[in-house]
C-alpha atoms as a PDB file:
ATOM      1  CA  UNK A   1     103.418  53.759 109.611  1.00  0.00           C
ATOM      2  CA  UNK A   2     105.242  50.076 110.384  1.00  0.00           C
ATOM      3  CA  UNK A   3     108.746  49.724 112.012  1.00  0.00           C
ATOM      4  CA  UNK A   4     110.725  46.527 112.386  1.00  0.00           C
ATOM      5  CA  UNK A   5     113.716  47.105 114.915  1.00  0.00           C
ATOM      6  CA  UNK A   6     116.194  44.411 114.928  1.00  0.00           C
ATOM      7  CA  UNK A   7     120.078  43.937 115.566  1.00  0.00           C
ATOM      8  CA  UNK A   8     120.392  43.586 111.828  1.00  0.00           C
ATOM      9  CA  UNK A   9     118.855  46.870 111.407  1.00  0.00           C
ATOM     10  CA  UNK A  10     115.693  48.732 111.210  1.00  0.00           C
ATOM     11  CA  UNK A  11     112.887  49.369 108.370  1.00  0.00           C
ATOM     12  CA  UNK A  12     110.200  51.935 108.668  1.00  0.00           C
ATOM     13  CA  UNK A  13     107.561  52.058 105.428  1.00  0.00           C
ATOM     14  CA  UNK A  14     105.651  55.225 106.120  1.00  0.00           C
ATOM     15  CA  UNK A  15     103.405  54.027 102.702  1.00  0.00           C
ATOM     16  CA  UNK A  16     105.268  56.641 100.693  1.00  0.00           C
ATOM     17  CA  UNK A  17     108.809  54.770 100.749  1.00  0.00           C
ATOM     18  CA  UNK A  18     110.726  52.415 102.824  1.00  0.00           C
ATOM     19  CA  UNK A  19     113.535  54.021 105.126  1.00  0.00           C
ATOM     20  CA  UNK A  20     116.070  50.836 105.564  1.00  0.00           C
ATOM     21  CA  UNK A  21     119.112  51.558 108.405  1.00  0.00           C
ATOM     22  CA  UNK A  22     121.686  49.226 109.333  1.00  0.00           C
ATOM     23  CA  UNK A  23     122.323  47.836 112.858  1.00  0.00           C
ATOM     24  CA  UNK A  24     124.964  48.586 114.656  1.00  0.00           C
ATOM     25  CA  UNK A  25     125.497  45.060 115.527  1.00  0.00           C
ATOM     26  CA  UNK A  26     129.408  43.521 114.958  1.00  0.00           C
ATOM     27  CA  UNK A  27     127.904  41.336 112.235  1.00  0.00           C
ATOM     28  CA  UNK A  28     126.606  44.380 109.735  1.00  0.00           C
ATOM     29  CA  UNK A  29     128.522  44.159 107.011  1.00  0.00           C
ATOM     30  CA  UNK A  30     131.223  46.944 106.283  1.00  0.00           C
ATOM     31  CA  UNK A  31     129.421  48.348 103.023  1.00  0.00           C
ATOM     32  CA  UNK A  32     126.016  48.334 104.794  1.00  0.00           C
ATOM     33  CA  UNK A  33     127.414  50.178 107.555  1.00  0.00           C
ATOM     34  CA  UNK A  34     129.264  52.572 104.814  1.00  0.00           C
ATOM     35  CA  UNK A  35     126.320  53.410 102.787  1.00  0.00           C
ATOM     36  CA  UNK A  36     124.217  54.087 105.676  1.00  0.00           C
ATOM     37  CA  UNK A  37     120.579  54.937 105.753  1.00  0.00           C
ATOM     38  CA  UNK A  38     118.711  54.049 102.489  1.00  0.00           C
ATOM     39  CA  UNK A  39     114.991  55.745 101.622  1.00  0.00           C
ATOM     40  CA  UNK A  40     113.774  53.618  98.744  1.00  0.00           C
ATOM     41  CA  UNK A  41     110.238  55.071  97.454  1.00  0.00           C
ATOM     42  CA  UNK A  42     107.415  52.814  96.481  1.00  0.00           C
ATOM     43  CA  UNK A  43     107.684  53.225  93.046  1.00  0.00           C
ATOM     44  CA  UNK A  44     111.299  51.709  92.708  1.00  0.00           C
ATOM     45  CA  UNK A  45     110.032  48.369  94.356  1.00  0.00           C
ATOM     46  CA  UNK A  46     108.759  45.493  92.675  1.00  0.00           C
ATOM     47  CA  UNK A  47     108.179  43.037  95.322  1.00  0.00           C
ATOM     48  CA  UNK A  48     108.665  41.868  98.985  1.00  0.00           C
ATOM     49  CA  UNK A  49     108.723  38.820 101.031  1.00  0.00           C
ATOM     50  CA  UNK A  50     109.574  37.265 103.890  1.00  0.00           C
ATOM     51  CA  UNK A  51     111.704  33.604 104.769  1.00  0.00           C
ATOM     52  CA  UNK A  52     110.755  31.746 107.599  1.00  0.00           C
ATOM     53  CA  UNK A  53     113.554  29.935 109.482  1.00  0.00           C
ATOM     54  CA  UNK A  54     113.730  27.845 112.022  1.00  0.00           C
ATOM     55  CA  UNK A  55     115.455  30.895 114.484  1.00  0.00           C
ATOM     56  CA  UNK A  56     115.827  33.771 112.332  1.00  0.00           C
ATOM     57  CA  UNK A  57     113.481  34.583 109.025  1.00  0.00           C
ATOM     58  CA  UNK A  58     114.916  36.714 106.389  1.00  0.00           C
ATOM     59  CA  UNK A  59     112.751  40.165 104.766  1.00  0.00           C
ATOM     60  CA  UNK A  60     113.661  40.349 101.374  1.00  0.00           C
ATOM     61  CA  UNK A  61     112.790  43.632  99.048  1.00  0.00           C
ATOM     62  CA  UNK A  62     112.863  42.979  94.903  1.00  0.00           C
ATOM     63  CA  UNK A  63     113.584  46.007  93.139  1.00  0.00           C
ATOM     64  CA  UNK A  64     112.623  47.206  89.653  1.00  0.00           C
ATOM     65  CA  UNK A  65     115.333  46.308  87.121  1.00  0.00           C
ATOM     66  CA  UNK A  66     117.330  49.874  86.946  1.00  0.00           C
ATOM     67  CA  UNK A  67     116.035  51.540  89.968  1.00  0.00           C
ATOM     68  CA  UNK A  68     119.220  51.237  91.883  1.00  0.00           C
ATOM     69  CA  UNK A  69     122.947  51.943  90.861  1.00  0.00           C
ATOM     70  CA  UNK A  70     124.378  49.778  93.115  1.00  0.00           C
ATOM     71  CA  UNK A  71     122.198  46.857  92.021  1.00  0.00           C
ATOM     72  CA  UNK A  72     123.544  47.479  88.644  1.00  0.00           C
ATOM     73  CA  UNK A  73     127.402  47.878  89.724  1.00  0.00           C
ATOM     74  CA  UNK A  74     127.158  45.558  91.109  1.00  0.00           C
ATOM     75  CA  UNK A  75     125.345  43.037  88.703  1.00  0.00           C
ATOM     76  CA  UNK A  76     123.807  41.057  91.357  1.00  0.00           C
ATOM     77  CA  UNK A  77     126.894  39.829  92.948  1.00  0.00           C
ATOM     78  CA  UNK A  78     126.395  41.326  96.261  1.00  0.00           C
ATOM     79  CA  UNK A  79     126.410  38.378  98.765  1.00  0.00           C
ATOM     80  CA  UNK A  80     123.942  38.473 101.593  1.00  0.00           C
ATOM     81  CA  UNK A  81     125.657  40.089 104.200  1.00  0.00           C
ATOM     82  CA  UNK A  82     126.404  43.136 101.965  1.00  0.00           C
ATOM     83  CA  UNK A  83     123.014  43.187 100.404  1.00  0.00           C
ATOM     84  CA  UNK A  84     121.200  46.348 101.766  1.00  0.00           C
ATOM     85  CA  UNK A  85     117.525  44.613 100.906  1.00  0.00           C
ATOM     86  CA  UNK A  86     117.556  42.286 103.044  1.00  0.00           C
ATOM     87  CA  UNK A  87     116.841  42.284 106.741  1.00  0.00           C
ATOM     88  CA  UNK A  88     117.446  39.055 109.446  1.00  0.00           C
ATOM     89  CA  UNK A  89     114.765  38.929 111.598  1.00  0.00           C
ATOM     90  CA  UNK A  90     114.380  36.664 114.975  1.00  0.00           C
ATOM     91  CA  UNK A  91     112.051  34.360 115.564  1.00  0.00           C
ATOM     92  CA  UNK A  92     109.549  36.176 118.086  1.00  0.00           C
ATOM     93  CA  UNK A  93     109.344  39.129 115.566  1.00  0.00           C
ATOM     94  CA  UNK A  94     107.827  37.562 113.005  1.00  0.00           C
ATOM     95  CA  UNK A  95     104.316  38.586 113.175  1.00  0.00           C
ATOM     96  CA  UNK A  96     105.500  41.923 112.581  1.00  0.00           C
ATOM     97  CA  UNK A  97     107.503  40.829 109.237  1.00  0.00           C
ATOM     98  CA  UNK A  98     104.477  39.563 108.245  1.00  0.00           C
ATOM     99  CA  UNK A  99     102.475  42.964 108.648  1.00  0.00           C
ATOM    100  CA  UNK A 100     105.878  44.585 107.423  1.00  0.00           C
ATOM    101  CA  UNK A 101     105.265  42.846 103.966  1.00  0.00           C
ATOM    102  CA  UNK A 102     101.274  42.715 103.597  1.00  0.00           C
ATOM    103  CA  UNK A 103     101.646  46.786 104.539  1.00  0.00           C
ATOM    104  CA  UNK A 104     104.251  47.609 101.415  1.00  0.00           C
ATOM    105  CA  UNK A 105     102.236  45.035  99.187  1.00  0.00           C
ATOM    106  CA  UNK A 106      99.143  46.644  99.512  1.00  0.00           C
ATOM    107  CA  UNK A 107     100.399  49.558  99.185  1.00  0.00           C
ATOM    108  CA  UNK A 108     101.911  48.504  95.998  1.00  0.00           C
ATOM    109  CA  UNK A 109      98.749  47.257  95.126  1.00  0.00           C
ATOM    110  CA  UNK A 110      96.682  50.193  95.332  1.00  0.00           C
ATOM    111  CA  UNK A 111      98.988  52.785  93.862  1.00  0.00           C
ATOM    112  CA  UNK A 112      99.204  49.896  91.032  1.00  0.00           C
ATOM    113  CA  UNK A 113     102.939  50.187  90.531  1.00  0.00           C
ATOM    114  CA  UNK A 114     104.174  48.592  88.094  1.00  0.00           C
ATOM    115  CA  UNK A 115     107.345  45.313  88.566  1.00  0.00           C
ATOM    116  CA  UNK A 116     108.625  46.131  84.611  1.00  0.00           C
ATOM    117  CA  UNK A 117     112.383  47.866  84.256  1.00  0.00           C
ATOM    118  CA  UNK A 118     112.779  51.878  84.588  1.00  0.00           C
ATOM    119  CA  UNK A 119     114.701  54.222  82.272  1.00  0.00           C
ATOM    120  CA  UNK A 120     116.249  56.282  85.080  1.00  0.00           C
ATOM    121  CA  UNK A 121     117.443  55.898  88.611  1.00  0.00           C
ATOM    122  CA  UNK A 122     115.248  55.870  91.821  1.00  0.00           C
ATOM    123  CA  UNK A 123     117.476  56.289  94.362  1.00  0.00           C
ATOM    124  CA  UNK A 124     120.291  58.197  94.297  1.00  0.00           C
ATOM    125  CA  UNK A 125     123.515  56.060  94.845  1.00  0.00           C
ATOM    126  CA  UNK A 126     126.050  56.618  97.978  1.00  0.00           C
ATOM    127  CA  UNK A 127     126.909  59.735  98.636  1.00  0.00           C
ATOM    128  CA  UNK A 128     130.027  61.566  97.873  1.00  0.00           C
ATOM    129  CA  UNK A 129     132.883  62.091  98.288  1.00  0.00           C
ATOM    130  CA  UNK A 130     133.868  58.514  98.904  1.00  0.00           C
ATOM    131  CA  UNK A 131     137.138  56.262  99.185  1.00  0.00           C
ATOM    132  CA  UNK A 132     138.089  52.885  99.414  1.00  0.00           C
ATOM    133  CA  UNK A 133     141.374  50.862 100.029  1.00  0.00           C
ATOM    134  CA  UNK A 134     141.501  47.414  98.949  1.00  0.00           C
ATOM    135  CA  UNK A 135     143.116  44.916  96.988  1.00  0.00           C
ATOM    136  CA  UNK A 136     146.394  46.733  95.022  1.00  0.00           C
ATOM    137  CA  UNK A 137     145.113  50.802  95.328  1.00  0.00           C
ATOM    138  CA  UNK A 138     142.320  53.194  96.828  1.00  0.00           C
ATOM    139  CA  UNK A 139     139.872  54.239  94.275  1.00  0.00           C
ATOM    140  CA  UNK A 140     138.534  57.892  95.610  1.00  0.00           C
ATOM    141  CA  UNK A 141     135.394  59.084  93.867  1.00  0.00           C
ATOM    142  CA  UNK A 142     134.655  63.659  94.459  1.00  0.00           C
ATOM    143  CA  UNK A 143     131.278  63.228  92.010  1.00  0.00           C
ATOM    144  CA  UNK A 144     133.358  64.307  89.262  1.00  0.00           C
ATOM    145  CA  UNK A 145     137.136  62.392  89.246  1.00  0.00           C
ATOM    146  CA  UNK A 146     137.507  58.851  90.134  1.00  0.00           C
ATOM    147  CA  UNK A 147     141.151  59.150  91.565  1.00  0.00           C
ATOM    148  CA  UNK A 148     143.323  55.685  91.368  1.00  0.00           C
ATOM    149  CA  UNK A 149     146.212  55.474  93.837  1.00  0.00           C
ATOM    150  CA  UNK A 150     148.588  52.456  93.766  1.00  0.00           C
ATOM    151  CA  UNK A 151     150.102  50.666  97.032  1.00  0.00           C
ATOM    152  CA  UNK A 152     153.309  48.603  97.230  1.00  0.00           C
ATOM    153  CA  UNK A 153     150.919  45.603  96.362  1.00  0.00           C
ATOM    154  CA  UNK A 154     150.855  47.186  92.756  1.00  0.00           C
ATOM    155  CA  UNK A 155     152.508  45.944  89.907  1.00  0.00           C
ATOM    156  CA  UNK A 156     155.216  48.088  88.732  1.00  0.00           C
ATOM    157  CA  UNK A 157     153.889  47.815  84.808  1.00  0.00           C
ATOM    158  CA  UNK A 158     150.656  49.268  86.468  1.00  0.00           C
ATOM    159  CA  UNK A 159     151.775  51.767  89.110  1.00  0.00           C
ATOM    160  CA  UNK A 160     154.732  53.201  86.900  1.00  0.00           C
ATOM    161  CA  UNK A 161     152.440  55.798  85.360  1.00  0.00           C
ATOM    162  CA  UNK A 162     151.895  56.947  88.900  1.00  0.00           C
ATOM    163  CA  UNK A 163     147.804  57.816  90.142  1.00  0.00           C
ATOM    164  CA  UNK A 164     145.493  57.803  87.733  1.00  0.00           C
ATOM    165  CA  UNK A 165     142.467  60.338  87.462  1.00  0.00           C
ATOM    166  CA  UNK A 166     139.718  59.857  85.390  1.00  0.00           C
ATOM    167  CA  UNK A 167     136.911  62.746  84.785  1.00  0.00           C
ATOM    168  CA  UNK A 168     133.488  60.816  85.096  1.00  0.00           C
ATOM    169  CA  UNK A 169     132.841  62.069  81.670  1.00  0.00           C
ATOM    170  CA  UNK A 170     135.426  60.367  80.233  1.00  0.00           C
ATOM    171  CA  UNK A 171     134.500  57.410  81.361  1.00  0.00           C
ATOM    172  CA  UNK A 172     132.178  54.605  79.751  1.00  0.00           C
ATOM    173  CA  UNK A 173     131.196  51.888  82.080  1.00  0.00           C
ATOM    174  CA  UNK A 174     132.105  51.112  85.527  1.00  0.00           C
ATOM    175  CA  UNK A 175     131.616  47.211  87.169  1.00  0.00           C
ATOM    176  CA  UNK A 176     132.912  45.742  90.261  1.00  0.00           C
ATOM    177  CA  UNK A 177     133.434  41.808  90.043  1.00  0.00           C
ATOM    178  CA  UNK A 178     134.397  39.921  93.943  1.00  0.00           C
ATOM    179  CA  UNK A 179     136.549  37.756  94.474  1.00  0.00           C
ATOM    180  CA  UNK A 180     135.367  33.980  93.960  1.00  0.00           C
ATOM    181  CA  UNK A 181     137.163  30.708  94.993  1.00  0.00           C
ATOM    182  CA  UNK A 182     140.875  31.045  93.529  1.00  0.00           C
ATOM    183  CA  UNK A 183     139.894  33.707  90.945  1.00  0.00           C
ATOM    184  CA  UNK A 184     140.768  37.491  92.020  1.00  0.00           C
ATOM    185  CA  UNK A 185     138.090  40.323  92.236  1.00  0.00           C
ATOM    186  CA  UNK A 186     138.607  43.920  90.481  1.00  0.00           C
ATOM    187  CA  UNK A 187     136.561  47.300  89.938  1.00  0.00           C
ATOM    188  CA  UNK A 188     137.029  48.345  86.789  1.00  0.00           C
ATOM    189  CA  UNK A 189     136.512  51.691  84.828  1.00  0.00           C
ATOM    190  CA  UNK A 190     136.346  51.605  80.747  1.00  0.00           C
ATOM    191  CA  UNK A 191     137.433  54.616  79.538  1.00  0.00           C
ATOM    192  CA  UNK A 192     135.632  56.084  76.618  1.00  0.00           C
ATOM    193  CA  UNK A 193     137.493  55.671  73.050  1.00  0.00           C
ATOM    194  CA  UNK A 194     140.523  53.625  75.176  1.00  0.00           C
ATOM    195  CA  UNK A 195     139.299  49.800  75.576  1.00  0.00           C
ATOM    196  CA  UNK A 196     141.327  47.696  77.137  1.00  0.00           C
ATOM    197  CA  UNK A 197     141.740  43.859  77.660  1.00  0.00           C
ATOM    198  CA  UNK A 198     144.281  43.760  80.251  1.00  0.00           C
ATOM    199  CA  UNK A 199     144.188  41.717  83.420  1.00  0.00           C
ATOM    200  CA  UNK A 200     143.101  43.994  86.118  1.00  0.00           C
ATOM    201  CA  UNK A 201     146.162  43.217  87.478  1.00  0.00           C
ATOM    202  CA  UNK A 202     148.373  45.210  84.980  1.00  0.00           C
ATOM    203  CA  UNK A 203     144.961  47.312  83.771  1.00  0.00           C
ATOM    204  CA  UNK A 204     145.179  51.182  85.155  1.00  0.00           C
ATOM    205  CA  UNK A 205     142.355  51.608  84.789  1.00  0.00           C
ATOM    206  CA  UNK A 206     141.734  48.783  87.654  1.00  0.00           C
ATOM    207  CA  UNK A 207     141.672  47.930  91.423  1.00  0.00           C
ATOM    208  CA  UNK A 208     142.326  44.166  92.058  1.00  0.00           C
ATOM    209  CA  UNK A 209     140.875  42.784  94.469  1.00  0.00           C
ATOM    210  CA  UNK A 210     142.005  39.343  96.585  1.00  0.00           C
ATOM    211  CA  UNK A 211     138.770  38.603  98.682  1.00  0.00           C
ATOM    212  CA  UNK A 212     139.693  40.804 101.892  1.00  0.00           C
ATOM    213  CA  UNK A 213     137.318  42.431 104.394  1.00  0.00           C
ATOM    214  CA  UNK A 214     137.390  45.842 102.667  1.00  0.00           C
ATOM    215  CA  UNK A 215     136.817  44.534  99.348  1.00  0.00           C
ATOM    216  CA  UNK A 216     132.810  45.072  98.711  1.00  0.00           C
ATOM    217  CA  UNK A 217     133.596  48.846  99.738  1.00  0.00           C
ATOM    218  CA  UNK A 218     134.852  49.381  96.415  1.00  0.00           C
ATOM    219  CA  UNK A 219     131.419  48.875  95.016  1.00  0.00           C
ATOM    220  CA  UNK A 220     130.185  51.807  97.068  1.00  0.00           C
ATOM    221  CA  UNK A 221     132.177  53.645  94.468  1.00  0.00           C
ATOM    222  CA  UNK A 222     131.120  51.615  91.406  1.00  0.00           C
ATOM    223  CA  UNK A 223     127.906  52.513  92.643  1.00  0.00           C
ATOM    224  CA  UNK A 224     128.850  56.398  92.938  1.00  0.00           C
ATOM    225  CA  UNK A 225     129.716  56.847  89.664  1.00  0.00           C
ATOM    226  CA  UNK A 226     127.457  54.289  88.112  1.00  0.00           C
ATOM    227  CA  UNK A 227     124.636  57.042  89.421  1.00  0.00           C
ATOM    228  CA  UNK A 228     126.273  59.817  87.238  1.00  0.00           C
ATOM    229  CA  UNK A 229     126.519  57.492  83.758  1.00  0.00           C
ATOM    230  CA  UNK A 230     123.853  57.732  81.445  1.00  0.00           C
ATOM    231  CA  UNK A 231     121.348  55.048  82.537  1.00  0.00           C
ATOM    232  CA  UNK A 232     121.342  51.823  80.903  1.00  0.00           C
ATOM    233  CA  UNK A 233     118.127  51.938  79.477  1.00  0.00           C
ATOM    234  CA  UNK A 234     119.435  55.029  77.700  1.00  0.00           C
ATOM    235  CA  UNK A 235     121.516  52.632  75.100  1.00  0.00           C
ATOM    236  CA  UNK A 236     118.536  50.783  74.369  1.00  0.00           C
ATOM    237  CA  UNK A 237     117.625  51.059  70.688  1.00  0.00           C
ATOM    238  CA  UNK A 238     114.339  52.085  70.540  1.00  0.00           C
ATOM    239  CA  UNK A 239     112.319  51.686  67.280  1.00  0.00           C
ATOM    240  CA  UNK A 240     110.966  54.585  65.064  1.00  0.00           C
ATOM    241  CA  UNK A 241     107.113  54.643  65.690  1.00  0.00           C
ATOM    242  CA  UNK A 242     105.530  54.313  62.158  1.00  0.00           C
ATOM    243  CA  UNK A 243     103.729  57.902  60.676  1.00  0.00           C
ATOM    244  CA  UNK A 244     100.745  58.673  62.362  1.00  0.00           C
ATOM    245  CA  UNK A 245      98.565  58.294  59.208  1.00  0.00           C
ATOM    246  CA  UNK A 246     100.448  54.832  58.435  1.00  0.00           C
ATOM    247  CA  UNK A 247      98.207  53.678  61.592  1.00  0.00           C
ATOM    248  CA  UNK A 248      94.889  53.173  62.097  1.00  0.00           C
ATOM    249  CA  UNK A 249      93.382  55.157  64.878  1.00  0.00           C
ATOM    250  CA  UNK A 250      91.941  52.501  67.352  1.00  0.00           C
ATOM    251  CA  UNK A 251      88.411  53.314  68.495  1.00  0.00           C
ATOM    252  CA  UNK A 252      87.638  53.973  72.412  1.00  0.00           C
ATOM    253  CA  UNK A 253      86.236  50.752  72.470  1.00  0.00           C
ATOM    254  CA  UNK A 254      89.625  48.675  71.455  1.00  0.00           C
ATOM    255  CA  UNK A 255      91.740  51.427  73.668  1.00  0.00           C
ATOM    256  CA  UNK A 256      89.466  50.368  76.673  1.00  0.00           C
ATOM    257  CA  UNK A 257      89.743  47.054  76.033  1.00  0.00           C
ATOM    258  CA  UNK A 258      93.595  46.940  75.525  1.00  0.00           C
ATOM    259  CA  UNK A 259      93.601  49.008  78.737  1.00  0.00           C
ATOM    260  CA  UNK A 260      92.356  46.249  80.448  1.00  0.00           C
ATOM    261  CA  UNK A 261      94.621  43.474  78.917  1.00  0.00           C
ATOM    262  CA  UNK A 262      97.171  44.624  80.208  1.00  0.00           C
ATOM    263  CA  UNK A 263      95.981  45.661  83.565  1.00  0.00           C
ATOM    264  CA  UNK A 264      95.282  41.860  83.450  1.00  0.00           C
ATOM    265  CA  UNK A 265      98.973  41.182  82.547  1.00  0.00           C
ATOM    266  CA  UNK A 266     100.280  43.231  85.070  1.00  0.00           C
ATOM    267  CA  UNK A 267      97.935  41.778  87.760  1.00  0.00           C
ATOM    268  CA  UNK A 268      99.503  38.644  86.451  1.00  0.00           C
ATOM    269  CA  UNK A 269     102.823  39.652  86.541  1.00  0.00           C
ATOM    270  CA  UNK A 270     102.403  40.979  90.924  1.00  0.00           C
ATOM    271  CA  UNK A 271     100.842  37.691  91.401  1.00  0.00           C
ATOM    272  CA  UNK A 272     103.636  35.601  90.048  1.00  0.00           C
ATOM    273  CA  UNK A 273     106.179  38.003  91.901  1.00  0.00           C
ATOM    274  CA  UNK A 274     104.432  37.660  94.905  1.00  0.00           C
ATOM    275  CA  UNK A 275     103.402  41.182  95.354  1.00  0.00           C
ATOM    276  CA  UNK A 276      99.991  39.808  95.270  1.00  0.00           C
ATOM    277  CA  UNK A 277      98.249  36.979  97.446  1.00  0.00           C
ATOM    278  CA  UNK A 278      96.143  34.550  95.856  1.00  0.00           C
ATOM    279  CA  UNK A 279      92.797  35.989  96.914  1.00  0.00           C
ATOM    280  CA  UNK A 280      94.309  39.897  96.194  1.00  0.00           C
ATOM    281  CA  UNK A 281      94.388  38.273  92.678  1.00  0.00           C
ATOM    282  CA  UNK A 282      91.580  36.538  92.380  1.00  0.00           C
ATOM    283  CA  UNK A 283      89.596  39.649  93.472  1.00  0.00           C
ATOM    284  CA  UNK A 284      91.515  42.479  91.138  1.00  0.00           C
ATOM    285  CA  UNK A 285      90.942  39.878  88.144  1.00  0.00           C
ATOM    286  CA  UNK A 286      87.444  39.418  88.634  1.00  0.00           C
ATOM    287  CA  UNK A 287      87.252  43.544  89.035  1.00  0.00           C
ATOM    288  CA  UNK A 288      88.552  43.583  85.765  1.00  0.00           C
ATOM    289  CA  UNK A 289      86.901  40.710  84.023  1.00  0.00           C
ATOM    290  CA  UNK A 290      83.553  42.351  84.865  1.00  0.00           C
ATOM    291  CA  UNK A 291      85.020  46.026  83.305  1.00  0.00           C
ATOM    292  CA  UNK A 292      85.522  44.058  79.801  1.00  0.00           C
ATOM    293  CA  UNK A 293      81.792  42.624  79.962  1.00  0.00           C
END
């Protein structure tokens, strides 16, 4: 087992999975402190490093597209101080950064998980029930309702129609957008078989958000419900394999060799993700060069 304990917060990888907790220091974010401890297993990462500076250094984890709700709520607007996969680290700690990241990327290496996409969730998304108040309303999330309730901030065309409840099966897509420069943030739920193209402002189906402290709370319950949609890879049109006497059976000899390609592809792909060293590489290449001799 290796532990990092800093103000920011503490990581333990135990080689199984990667238990991240924030700090209880004034400068954790809100939403880190919100969503709490995190237990991200191997399999859902796809890389790891770590940013020198010149009096902190930064840990960084890369996940696997798809592994992660909140990633995907999100859409990879989460600014640094919110982002749960990353860790500052001071200066006289980083030696044990260092064997923080060559620990998880061996491990990665020798349980030869893969950096491609998933088709489901890893991790399981915050936990319920949840609420937020930001912006023009409090978006409440039970697991199964995502209850909307409007504040005097509301517009009337909006809050007229009173609090809005939407069952999570009704509803289609969920994203949460921050607020940047002059423009205004929202979360926003599409409803299933009721588009709309309405300004989150006048949308009910809406928070709007106006850059506040509170504001990247709300994508604890993008996140939330996110978990309990179908997952994205779901919609992915996957092509009709071809009759199995249309194809030519490939001998043991090709599947071995194909086998091997693209162990040499994915090799590729960890070293040019950095989940791989140089010499990791260049020894796990010649491995399999000699294999295909």
């Amino acid at each position: 087992m290796v532990e990092i304990i800093q103000k920011d917060g503490t990581w333990v990888f135990d080689g199984d999975a990667l238990r991240l907790t924030p700090g209880r220091d004034k400068n954790v974010s809100l939403l880190r402190k919100a969503l709490g401890e995190l237990v991200v297993p191997l399999g859902a990462l796809a890389g790891i490093s770590f940013e020198h500076g010149r009096k902190t250094g930064r840990l960084r984890l890369r996940l696997r597209d798809g592994a992660d709700p909140l990633l995907h709520a999100a859409g990879g607007r989460l600014t640094e101080p919110h982002d749960p996969y990353q860790l500052i680290v001071d200066s006289d700690r980083y030696g044990v950064a260092e064997y923080v990241v060559d620990e998880v990327r061996n491990a990665l290496l020798l349980d030869q998980v893969p950096s491609d996409p998933v088709s489901q969730y890893l991790l399981p998304g915050p936990a319920v029930p949840l609420s937020a108040a930001a912006g023009d309303g409090t978006a409440s999330f039970d697991g199964e309702q995502v209850r909307l309730e409007w504040n005097w901030k509301t517009e009337d065309a909006k809050s007229a129609a009173g609090t809005r409840v939407l069952a999570v099966t009704d509803i289609a897509a969920v994203e949460w957008h921050p607020a940047a420069g002059l423009e205004n943030g929202h979360l926003r739920f599409t409803v299933k078989n009721a588009p709309t193209k309405a300004p989150p402002k006048y949308d009910p189906n809406s928070v709007e958000l106006w850059g506040f402290k509170k504001d990247p709370l709300m994508a604890l319950v993008a996140a939330a419900v996110q978990a309990r949609l179908p997952h994205p890879a779901a919609a992915t049109d996957v092509r009709q394999p071809e009759p199995e006497d249309a194809r030519p059976l490939p001998s043991a000899a090709e599947d071995d060799h194909d086998a091997l390609l693209r162990r040499l592809r994915e090799l590729g792909e960890l070293h040019r993700s950095g989940v791989l060293t140089d010499e990791e590489f260049t020894l796990a290449k010649q491995a399999v060069l000699k294999r295909m001799q």
